[in-house]
Protein backbone atom coordinates (compact mmCIF):
# COMPACT_ATOMS: atom_id res chain seq x y z
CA UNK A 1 -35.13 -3.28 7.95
CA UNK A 2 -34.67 0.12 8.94
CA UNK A 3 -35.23 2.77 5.92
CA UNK A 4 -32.74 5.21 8.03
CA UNK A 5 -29.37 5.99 8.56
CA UNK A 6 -27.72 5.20 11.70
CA UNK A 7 -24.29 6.63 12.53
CA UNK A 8 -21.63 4.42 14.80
CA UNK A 9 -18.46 4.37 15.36
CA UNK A 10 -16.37 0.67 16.11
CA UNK A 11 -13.04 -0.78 16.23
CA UNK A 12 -15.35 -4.62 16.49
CA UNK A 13 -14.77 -5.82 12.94
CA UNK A 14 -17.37 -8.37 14.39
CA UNK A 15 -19.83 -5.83 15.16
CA UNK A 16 -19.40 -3.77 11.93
CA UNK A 17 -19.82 -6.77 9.65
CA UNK A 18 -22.94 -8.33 11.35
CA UNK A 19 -24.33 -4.48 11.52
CA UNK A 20 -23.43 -2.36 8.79
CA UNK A 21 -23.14 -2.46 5.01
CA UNK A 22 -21.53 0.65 4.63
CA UNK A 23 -18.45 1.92 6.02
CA UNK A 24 -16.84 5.83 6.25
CA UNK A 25 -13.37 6.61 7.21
CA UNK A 26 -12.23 9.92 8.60
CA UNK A 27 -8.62 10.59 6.98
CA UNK A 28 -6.66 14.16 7.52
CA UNK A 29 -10.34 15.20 8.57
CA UNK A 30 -11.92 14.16 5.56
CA UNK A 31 -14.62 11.96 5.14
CA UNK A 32 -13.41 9.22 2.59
CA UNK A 33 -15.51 7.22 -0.14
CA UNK A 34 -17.88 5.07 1.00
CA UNK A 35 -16.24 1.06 1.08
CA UNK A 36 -17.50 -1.84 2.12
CA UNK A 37 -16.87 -3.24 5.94
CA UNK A 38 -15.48 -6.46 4.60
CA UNK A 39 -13.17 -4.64 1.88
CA UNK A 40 -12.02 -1.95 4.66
CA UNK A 41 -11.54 -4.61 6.98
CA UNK A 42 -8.98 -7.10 4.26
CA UNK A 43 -7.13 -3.81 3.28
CA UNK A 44 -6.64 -3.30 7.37
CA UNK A 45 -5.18 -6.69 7.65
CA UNK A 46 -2.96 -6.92 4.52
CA UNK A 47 -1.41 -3.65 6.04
CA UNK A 48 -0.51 -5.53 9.54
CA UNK A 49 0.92 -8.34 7.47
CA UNK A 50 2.71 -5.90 5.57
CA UNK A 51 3.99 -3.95 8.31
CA UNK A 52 4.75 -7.30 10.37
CA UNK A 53 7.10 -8.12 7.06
CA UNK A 54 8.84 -4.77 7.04
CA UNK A 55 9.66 -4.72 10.96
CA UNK A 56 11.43 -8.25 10.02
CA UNK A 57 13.35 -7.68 6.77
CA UNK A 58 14.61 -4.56 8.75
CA UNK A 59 15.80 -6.76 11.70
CA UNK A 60 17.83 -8.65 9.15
CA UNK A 61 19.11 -6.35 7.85
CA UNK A 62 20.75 -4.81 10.86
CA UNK A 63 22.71 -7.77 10.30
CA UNK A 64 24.48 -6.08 7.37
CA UNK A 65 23.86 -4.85 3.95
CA UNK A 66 22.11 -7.07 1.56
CA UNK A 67 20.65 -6.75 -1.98
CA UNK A 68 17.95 -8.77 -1.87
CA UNK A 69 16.85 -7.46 1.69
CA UNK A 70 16.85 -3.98 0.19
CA UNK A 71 14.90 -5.12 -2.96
CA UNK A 72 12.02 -6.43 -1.01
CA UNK A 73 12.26 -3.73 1.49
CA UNK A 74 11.36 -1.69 -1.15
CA UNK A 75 8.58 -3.80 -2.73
CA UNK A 76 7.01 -4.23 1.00
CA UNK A 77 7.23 -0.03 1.26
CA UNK A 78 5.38 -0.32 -2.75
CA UNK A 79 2.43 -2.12 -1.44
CA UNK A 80 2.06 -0.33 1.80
CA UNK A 81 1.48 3.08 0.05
CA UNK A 82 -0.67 1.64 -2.51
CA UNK A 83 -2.96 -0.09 0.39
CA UNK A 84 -2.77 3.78 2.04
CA UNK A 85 -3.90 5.39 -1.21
CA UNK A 86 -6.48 3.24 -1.59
């Protein structure tokens, strides 16, 4: 155990989780709250999922208008800022 702090910086989810406890994020240069790497990491991923399910309810709808396309268009927008505001 080391009784120090060690700054890195990684993209390796991999490397984080085997090395780190703690994890910072830099947002609109601020330094957020201190979250875990495994709690950082599952918020990361539900966005992609999110953001995978947005890009295809818009491609349907190109095919014309549609009420429940809209309605969970809108839901999928809900949970994206709430993951951002996290």
């Amino acid at each position: 155990d080391f009784p120090g702090t060690v700054l890195l910086a990684s993209h390796d989810r991999m490397f984080r989780e085997n090395t780190t406890e703690k994890s910072y994020t830099i947002k609109n240069k601020k330094l957020t709250e201190e979250i875990s790497v495994r709690e950082k990491d599952e918020a990361e991923e539900e966005l992609m999922v999110i953001e995978t399910k947005i890009t295809e309810v818009l491609s349907r709808m190109a095919d014309g208008p549609d009420e429940i396309l809209d309605s969970e268009f809108q839901e999928l927008l809900r949970r994206k800022k709430a993951i951002m505001n996290r």
